[in-house]
C-alpha atoms as a PDB file:
ATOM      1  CA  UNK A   1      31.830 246.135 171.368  1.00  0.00           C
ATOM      2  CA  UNK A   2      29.971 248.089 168.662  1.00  0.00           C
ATOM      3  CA  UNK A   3      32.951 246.664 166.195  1.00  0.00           C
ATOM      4  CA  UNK A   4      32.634 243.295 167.118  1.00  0.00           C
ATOM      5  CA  UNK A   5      29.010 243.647 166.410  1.00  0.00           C
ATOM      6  CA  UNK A   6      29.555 245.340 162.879  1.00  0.00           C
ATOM      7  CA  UNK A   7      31.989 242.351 162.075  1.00  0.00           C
ATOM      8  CA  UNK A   8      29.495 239.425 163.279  1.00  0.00           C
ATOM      9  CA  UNK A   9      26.406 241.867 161.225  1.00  0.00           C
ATOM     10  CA  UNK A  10      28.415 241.988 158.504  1.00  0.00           C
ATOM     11  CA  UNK A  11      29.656 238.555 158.194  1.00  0.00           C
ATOM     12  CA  UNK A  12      28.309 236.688 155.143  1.00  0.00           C
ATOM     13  CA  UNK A  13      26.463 233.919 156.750  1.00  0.00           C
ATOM     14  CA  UNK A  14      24.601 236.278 159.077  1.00  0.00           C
ATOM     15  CA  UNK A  15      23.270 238.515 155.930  1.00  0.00           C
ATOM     16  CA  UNK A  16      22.497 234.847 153.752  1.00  0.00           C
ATOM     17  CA  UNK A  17      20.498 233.868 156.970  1.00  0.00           C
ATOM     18  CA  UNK A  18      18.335 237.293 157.172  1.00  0.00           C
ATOM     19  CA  UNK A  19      17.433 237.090 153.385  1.00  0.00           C
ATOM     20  CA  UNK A  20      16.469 233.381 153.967  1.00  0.00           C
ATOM     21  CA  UNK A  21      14.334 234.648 156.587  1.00  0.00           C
ATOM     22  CA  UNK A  22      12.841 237.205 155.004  1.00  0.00           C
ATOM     23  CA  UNK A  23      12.426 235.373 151.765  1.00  0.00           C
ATOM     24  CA  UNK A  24      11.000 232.264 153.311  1.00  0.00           C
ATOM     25  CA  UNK A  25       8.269 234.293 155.244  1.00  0.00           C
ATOM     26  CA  UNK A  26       7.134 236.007 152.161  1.00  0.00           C
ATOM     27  CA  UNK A  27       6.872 232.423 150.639  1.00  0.00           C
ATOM     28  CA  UNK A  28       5.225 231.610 153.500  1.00  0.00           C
ATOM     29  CA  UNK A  29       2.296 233.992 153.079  1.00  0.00           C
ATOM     30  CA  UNK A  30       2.421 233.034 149.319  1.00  0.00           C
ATOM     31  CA  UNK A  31       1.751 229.775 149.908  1.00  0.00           C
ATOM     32  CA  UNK A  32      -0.972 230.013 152.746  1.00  0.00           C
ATOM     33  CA  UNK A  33      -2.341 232.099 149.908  1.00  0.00           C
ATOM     34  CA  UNK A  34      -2.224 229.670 147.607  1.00  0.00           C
ATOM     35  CA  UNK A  35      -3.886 226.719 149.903  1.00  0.00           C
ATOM     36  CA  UNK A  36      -6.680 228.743 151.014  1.00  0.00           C
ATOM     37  CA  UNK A  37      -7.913 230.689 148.242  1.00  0.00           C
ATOM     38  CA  UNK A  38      -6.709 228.350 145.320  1.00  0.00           C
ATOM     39  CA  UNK A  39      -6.607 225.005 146.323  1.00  0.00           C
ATOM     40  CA  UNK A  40      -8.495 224.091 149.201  1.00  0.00           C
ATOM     41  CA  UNK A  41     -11.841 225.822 147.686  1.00  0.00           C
ATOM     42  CA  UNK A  42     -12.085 223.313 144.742  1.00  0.00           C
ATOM     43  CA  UNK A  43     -11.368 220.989 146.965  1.00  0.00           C
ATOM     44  CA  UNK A  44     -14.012 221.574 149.474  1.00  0.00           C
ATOM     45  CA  UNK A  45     -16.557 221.951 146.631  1.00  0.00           C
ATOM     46  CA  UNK A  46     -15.967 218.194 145.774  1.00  0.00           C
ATOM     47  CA  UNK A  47     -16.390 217.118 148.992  1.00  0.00           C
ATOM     48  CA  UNK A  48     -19.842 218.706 149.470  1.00  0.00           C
ATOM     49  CA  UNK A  49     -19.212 222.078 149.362  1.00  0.00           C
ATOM     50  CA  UNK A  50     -17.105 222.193 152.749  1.00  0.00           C
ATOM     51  CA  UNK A  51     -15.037 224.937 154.095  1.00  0.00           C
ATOM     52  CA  UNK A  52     -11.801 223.828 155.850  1.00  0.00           C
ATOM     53  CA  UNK A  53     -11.525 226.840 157.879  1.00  0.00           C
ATOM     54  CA  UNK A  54     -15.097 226.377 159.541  1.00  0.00           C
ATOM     55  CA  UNK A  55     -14.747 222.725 160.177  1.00  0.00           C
ATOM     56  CA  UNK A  56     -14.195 223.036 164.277  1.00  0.00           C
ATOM     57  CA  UNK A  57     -15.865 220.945 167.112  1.00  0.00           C
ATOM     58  CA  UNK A  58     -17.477 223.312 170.325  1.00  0.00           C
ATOM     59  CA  UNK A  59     -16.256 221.742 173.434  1.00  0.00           C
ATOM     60  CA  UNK A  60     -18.725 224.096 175.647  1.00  0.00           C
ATOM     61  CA  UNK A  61     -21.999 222.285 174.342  1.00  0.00           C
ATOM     62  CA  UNK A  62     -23.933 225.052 172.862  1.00  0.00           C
ATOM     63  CA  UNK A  63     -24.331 225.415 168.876  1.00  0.00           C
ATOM     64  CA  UNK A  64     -22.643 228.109 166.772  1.00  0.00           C
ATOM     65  CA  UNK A  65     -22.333 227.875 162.986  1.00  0.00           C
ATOM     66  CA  UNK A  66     -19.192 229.217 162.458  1.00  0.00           C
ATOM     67  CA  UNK A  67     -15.296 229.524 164.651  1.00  0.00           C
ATOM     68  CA  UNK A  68     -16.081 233.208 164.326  1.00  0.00           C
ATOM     69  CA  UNK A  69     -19.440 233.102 166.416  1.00  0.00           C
ATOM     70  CA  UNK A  70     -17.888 230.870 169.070  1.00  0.00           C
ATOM     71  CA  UNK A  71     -14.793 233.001 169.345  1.00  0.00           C
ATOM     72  CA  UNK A  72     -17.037 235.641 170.077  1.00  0.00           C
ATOM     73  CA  UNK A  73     -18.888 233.913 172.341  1.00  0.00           C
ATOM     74  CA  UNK A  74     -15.469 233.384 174.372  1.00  0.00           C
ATOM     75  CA  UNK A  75     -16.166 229.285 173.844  1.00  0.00           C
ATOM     76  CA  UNK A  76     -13.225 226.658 173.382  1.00  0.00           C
ATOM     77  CA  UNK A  77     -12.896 225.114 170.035  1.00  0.00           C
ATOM     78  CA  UNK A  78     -11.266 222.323 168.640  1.00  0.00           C
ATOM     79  CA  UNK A  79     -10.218 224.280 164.922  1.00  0.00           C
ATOM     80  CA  UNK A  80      -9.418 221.008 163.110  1.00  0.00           C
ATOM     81  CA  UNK A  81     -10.186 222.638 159.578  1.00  0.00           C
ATOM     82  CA  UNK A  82      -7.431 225.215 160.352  1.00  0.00           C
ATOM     83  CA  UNK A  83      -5.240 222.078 161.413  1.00  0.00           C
ATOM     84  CA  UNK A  84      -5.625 220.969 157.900  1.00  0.00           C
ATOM     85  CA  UNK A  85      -4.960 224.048 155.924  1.00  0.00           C
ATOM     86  CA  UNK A  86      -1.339 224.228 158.077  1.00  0.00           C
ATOM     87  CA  UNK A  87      -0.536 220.781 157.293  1.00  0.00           C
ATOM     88  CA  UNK A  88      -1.425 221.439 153.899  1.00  0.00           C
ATOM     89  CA  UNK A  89       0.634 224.978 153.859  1.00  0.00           C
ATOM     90  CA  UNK A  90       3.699 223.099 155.629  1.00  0.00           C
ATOM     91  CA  UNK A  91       3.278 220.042 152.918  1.00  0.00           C
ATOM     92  CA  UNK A  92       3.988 222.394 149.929  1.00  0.00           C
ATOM     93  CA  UNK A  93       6.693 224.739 151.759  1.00  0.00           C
ATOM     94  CA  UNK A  94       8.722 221.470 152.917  1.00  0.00           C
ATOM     95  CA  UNK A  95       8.359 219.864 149.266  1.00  0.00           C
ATOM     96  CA  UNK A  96       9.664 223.596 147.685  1.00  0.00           C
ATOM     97  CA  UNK A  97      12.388 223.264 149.940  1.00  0.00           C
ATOM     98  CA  UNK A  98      13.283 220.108 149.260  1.00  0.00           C
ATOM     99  CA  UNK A  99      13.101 220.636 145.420  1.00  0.00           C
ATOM    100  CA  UNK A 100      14.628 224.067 145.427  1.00  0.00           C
ATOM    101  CA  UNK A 101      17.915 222.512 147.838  1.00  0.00           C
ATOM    102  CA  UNK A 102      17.846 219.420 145.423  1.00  0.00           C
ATOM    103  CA  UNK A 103      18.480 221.631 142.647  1.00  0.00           C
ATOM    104  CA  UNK A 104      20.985 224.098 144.313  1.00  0.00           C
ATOM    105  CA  UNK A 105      22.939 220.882 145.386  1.00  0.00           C
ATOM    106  CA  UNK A 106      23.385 219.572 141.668  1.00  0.00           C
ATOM    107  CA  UNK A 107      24.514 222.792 140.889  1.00  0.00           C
ATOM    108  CA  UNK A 108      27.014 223.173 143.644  1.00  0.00           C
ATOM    109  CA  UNK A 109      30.474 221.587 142.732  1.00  0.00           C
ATOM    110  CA  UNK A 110      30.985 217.833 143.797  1.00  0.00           C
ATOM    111  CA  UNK A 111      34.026 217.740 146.135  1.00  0.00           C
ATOM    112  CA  UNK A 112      37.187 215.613 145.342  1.00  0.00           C
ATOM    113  CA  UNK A 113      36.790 211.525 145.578  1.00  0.00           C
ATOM    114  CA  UNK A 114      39.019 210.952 149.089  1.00  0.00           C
ATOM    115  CA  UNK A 115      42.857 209.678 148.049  1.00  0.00           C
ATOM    116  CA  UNK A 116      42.898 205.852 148.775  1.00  0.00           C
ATOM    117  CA  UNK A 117      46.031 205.187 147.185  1.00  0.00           C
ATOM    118  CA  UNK A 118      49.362 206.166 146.630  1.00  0.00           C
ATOM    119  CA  UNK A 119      52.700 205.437 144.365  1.00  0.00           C
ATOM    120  CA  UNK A 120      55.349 202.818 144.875  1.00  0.00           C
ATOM    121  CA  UNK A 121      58.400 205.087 145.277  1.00  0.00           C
ATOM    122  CA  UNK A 122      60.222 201.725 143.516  1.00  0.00           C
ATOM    123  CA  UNK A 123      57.806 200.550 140.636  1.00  0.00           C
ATOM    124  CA  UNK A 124      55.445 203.968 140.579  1.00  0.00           C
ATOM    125  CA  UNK A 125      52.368 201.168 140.641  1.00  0.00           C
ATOM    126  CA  UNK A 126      49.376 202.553 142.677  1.00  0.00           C
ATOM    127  CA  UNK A 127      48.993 200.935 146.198  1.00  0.00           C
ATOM    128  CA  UNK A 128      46.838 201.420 148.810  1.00  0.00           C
ATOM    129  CA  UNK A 129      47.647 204.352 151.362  1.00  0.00           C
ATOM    130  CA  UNK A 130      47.878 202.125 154.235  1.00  0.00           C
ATOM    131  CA  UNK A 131      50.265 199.726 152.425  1.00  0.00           C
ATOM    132  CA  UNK A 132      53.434 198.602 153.882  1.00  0.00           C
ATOM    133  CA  UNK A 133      54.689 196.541 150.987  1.00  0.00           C
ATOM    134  CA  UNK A 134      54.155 197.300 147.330  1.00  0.00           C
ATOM    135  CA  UNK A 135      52.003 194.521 145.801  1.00  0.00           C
ATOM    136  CA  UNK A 136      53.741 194.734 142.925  1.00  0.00           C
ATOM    137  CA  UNK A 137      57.608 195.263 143.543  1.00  0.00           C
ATOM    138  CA  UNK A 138      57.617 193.518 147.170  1.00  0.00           C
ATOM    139  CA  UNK A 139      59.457 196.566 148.490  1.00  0.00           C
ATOM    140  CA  UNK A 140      58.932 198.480 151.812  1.00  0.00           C
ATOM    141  CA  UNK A 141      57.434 201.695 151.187  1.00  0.00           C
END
């Protein structure tokens, strides 16, 4: 059993997929990074000086000026300024991935065209594979 195991560890795909994971939750913290300490501060400063992450609404009724205070409190909140800073996070990590597969795909080899044709063993002429006459000779093939 501990053979088997060293074979499946060892197989390629399994190692490609650990890298991937590790590599994509590095990115991951690179890009949460980015949104909330680089882009969404600008962006709450030209909205009226708003902070995404303390944007919530208090479902208990009582007024607290921050997630942190109604955490605290033990009060549900609705966090819909977090909300925005994952969709913004998963935004940029889906349109890296897409970029970064689009260019791994053009670099990737195109496989063959399918064969559609074949030769005339009379007159060598190309006819379809399915052909039971040549087009051009009339002969069975």
């Amino acid at each position: 059993m501990f053979k088997e195991f060293k074979e499946f560890a060892v197989r390629g795909s399994v190692l490609d997929l650990a890298i991937g994971v590790i590599i994509g939750a590095a990115f991951g913290k690179i890009v949460s990074s980015f949104v909330d300490d680089i882009l969404l501060p600008p962006i709450g400063q030209l909205l009226g000086k708003v902070n995404f992450s303390d944007l919530f609404i208090n479902l208990s009724g009582t007024h607290f000026d921050s997630v942190q205070a109604a955490k605290a409190a033990g009060k549900a909140t609705l966090n819909y300024g977090n909300f925005i800073n994952t969709v913004i996070n998963f935004l940029i990590v889906a349109f890296t991935i897409f970029v970064v597969v689009r260019m791994v795909n053009r670099w990737m080899p195109k496989p063959p065209a399918p064969v559609t044709t074949k030769d005339c063993p009379q007159c060598a002429m190309a006819i379809p594979i399915a052909a039971k006459k040549c087009g051009h000779c009339t002969s069975a093939v």
